[in-house]
N, C-alpha and C. Protein backbone atom coordinates (compact mmCIF):
# COMPACT_ATOMS: atom_id res chain seq x y z
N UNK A 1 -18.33 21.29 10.95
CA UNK A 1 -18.07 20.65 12.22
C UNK A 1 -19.31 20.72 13.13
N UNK A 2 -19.92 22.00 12.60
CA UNK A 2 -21.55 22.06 13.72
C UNK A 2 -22.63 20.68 13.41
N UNK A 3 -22.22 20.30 12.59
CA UNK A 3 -23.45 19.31 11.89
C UNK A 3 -22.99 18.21 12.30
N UNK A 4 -21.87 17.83 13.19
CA UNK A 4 -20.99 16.71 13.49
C UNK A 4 -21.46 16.66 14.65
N UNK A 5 -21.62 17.89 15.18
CA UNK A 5 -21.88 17.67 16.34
C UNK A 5 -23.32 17.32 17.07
N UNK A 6 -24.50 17.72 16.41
CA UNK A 6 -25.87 17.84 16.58
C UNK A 6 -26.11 16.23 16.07
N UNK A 7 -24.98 15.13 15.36
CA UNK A 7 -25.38 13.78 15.28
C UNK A 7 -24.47 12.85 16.85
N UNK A 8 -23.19 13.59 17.10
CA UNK A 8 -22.42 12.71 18.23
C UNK A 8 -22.64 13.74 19.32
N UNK A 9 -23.55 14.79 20.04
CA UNK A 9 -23.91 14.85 21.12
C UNK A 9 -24.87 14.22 21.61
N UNK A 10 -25.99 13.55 21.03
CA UNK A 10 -27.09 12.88 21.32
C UNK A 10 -26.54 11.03 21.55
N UNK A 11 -25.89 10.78 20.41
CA UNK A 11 -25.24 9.76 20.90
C UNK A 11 -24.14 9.32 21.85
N UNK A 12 -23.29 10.46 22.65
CA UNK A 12 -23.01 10.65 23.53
C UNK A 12 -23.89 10.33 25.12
N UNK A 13 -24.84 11.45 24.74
CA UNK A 13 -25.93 11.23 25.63
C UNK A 13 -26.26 9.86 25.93
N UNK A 14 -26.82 9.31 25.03
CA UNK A 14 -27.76 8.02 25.16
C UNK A 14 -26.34 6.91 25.56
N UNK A 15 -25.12 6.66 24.48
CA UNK A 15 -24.20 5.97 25.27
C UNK A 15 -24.06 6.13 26.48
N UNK A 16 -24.26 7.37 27.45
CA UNK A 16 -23.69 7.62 28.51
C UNK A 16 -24.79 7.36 29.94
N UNK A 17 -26.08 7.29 29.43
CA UNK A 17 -27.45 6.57 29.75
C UNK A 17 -26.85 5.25 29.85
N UNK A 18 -26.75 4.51 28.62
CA UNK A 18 -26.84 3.35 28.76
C UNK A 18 -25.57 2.58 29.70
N UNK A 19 -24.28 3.38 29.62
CA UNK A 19 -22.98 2.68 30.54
C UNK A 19 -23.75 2.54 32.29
N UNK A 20 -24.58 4.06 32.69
CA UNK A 20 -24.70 4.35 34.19
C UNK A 20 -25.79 3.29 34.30
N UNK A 21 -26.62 2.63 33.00
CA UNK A 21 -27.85 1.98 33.51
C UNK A 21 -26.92 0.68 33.49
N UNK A 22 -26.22 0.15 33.13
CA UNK A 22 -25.69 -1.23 32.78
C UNK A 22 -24.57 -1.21 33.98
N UNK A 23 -24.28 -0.08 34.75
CA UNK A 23 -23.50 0.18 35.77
C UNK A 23 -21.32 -0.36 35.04
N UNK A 24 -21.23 0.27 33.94
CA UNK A 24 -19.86 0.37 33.11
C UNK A 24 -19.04 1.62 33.12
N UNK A 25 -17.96 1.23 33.66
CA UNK A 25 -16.88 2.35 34.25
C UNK A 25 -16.99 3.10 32.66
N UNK A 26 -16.54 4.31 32.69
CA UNK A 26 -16.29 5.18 31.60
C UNK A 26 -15.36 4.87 30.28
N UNK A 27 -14.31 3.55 30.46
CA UNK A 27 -13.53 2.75 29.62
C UNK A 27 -14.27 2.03 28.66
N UNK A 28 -15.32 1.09 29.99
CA UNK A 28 -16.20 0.32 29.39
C UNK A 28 -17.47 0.63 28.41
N UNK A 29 -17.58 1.76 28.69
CA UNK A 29 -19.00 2.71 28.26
C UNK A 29 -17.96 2.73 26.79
N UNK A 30 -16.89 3.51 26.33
CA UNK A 30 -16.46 4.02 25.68
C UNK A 30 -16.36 3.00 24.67
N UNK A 31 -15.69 1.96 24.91
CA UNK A 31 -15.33 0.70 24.28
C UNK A 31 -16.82 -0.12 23.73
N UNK A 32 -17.45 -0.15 24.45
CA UNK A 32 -18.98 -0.39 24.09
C UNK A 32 -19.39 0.48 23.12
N UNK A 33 -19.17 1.64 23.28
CA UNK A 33 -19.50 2.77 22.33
C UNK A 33 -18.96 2.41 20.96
N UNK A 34 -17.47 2.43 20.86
CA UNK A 34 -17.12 2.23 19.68
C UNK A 34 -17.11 0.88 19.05
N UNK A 35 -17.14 -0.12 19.62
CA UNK A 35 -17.07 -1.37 18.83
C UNK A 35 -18.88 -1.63 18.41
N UNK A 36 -20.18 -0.88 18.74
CA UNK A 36 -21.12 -0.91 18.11
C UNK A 36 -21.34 0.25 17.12
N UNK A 37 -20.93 1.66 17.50
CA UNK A 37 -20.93 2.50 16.21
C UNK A 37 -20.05 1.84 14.76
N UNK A 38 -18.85 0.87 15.03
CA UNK A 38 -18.39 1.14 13.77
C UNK A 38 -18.86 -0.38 13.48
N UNK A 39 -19.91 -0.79 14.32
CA UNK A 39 -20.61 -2.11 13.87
C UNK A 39 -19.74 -3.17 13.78
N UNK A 40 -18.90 -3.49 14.57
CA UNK A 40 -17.37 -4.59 14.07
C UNK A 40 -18.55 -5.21 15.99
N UNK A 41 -19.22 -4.99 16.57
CA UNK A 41 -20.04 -5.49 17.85
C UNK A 41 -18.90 -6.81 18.21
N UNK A 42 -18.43 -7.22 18.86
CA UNK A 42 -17.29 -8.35 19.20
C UNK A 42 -18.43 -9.18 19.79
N UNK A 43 -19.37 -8.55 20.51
CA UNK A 43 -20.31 -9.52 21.30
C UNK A 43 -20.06 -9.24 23.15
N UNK A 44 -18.74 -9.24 23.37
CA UNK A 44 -17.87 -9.24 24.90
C UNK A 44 -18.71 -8.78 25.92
N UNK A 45 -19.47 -7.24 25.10
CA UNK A 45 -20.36 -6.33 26.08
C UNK A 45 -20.86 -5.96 25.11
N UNK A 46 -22.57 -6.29 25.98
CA UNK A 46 -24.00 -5.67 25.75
C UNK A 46 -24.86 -5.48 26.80
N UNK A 47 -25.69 -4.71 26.16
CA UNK A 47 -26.49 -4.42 27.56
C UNK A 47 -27.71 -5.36 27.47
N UNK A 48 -27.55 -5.74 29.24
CA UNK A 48 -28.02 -6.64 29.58
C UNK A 48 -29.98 -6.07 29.87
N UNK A 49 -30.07 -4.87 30.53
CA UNK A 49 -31.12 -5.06 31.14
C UNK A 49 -32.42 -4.88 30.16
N UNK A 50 -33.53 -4.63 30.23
CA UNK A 50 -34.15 -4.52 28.79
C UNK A 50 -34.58 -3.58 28.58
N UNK A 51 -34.38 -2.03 29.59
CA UNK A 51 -34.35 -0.84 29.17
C UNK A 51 -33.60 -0.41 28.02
N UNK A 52 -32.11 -0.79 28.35
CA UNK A 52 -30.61 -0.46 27.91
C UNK A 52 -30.56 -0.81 26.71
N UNK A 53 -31.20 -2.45 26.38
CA UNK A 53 -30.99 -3.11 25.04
C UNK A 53 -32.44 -2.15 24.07
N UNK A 54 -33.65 -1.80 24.76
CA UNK A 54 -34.68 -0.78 23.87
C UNK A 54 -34.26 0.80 23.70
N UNK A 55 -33.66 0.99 24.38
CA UNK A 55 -32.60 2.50 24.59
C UNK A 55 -31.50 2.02 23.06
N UNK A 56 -30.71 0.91 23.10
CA UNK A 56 -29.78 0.91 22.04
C UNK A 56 -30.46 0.75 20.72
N UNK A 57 -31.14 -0.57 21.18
CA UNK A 57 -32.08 -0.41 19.31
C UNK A 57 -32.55 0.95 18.56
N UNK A 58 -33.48 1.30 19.59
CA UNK A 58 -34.27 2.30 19.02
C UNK A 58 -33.27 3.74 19.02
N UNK A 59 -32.23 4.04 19.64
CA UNK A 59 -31.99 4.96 19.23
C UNK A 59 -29.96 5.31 18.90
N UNK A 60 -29.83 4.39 19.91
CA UNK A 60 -27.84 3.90 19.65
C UNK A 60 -27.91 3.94 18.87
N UNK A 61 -27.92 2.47 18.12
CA UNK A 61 -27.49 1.95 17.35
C UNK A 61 -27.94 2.84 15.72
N UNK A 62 -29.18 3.39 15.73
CA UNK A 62 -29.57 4.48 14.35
C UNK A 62 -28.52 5.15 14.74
N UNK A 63 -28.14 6.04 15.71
CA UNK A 63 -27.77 7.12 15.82
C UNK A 63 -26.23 6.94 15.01
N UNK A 64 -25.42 6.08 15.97
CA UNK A 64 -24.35 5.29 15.70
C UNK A 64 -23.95 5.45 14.18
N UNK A 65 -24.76 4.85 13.43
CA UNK A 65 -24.41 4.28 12.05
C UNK A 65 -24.63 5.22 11.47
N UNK A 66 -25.43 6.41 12.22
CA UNK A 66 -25.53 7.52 10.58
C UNK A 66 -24.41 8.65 11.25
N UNK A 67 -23.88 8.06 12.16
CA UNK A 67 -22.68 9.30 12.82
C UNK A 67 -21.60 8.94 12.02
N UNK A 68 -21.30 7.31 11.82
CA UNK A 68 -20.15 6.70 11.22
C UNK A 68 -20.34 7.28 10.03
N UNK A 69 -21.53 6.63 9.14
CA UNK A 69 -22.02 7.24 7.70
C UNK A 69 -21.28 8.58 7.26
N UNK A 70 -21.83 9.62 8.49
CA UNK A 70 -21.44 10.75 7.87
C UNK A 70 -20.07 11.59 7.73
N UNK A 71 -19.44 10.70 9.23
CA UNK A 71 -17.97 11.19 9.11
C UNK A 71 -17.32 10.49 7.46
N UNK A 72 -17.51 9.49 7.04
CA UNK A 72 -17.35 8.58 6.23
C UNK A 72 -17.26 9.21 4.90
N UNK A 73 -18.83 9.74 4.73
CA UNK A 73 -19.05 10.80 3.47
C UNK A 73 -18.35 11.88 3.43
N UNK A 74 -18.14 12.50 4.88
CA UNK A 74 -16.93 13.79 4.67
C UNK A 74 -15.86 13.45 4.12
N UNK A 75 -14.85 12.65 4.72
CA UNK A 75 -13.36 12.48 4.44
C UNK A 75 -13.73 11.32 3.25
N UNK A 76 -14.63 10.64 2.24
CA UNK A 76 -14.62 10.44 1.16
C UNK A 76 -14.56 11.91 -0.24
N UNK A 77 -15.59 12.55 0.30
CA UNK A 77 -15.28 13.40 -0.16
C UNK A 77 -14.42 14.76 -0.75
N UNK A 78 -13.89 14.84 0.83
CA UNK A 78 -12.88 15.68 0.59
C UNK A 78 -11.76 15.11 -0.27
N UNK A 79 -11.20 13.71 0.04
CA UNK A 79 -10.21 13.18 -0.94
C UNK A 79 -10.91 13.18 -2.63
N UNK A 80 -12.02 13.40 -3.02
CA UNK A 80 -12.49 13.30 -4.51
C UNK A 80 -12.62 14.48 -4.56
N UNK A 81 -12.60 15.83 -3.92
CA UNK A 81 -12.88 17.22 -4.17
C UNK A 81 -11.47 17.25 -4.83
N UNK A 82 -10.12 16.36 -3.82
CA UNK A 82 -8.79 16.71 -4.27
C UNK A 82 -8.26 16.46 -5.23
N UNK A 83 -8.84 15.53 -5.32
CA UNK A 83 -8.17 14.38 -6.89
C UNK A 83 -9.00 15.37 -8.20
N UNK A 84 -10.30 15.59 -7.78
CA UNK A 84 -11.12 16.23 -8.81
C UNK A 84 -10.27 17.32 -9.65
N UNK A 85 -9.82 17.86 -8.32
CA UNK A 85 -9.54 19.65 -8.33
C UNK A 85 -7.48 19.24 -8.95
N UNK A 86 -7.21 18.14 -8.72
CA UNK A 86 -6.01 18.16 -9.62
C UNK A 86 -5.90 17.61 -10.84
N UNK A 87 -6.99 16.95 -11.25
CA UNK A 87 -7.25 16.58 -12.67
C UNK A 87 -7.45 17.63 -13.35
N UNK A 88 -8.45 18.71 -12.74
CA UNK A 88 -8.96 19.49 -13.46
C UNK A 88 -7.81 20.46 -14.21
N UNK A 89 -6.84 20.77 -12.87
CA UNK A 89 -5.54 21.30 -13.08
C UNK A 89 -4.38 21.04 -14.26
N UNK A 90 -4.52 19.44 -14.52
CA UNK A 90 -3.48 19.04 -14.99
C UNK A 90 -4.36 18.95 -16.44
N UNK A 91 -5.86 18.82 -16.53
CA UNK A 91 -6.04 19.27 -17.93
C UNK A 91 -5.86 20.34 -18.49
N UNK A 92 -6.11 21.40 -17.47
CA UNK A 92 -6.47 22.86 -18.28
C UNK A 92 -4.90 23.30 -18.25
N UNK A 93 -3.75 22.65 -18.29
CA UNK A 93 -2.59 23.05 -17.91
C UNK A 93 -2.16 22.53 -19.44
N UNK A 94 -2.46 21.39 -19.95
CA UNK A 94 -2.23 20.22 -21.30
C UNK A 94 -2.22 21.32 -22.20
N UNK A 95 -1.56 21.36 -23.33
CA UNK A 95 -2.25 22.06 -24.70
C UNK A 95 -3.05 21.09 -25.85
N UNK A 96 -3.47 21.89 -26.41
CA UNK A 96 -4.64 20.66 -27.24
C UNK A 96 -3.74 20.26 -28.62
N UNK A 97 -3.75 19.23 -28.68
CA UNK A 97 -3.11 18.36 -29.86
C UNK A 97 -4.21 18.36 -30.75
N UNK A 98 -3.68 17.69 -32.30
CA UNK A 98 -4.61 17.80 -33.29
C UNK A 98 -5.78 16.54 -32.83
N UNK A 99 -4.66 15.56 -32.58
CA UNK A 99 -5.95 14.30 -32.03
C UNK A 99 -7.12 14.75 -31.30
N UNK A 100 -7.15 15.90 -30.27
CA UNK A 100 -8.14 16.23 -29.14
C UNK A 100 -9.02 16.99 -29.92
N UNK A 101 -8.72 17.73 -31.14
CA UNK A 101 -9.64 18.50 -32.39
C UNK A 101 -9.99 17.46 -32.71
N UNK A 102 -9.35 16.16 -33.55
CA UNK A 102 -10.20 15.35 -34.27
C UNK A 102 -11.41 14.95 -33.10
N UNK A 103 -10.79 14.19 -32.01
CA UNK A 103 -11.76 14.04 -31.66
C UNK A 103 -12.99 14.52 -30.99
N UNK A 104 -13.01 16.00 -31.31
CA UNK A 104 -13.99 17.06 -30.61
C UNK A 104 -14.81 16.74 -31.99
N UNK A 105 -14.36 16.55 -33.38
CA UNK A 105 -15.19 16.76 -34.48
C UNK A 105 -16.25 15.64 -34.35
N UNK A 106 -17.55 15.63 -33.67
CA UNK A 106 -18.21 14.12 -33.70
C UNK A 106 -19.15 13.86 -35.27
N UNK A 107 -19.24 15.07 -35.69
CA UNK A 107 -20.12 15.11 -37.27
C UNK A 107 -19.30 14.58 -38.15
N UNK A 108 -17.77 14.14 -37.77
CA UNK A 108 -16.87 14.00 -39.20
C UNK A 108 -16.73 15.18 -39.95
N UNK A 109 -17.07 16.53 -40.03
CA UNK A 109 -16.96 17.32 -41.48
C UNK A 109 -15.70 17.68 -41.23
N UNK A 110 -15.14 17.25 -40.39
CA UNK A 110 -13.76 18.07 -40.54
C UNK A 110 -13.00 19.71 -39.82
N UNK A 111 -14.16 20.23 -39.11
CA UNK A 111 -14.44 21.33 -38.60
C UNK A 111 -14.60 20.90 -37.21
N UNK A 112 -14.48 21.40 -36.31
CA UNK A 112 -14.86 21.27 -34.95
C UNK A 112 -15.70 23.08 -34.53
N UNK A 113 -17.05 22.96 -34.77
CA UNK A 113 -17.95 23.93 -34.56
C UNK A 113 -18.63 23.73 -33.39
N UNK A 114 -19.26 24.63 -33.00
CA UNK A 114 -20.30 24.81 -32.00
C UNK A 114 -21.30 23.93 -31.57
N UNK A 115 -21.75 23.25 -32.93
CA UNK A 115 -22.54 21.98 -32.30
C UNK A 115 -21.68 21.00 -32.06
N UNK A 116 -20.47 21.07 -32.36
CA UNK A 116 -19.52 19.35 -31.71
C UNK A 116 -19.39 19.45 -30.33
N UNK A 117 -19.79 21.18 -29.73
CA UNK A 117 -19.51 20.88 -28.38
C UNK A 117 -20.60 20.69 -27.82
């Protein structure tokens, strides 16, 4: 959660620059905020002046997309840690049939040894 935070306090910051420079109630700031982080931009509101719009390029809008990015990669992940971690479960739970020997044997001799694994 610390590493979450050291990407959406800075973009906090700079969103919160850019609402007081564009003069946008705290709704508006917010709403601006999120419809360019998750990049869906409607168009409705941007900043107009040409501080605000070199303030968003250069550092919003990066900031934005690797904040989305990374929440993104977390909760992808955690759902494949889960699925991982119950496959793994439901194999080592299986007992081994003769088919899962044959097919451990990749030499054909008939043996399933140390080099088939």
């Amino acid at each position: 959660i610390i590493s979450q935070l050291f990407l959406f306090v800075p973009l906090a910051i700079v969103a919160t620059i850019i609402g007081r420079w564009e003069k946008w109630t705290f709704a508006q700031g917010l709403y601006a905020t999120f419809t360019t982080a998750s990049t869906v931009g409607y168009g409705d509101m941007a900043p107009l002046s040409q501080r605000s719009r070199l303030l968003a390029a250069t550092l919003f809008i990066p900031l934005s997309v690797l904040s989305i990015e990374n929440v993104l990669i977390k909760i992808v992940s955690h759902y494949i840690g889960k699925s991982t971690a119950k496959a793994e479960r439901e194999f080592l739970r299986r007992s081994v049939t003769l088919d899962d020997l044959e097919n451990m044997d990749f030499d054909g001799d008939g043996e399933v040894t140390e080099a088939d694994f």
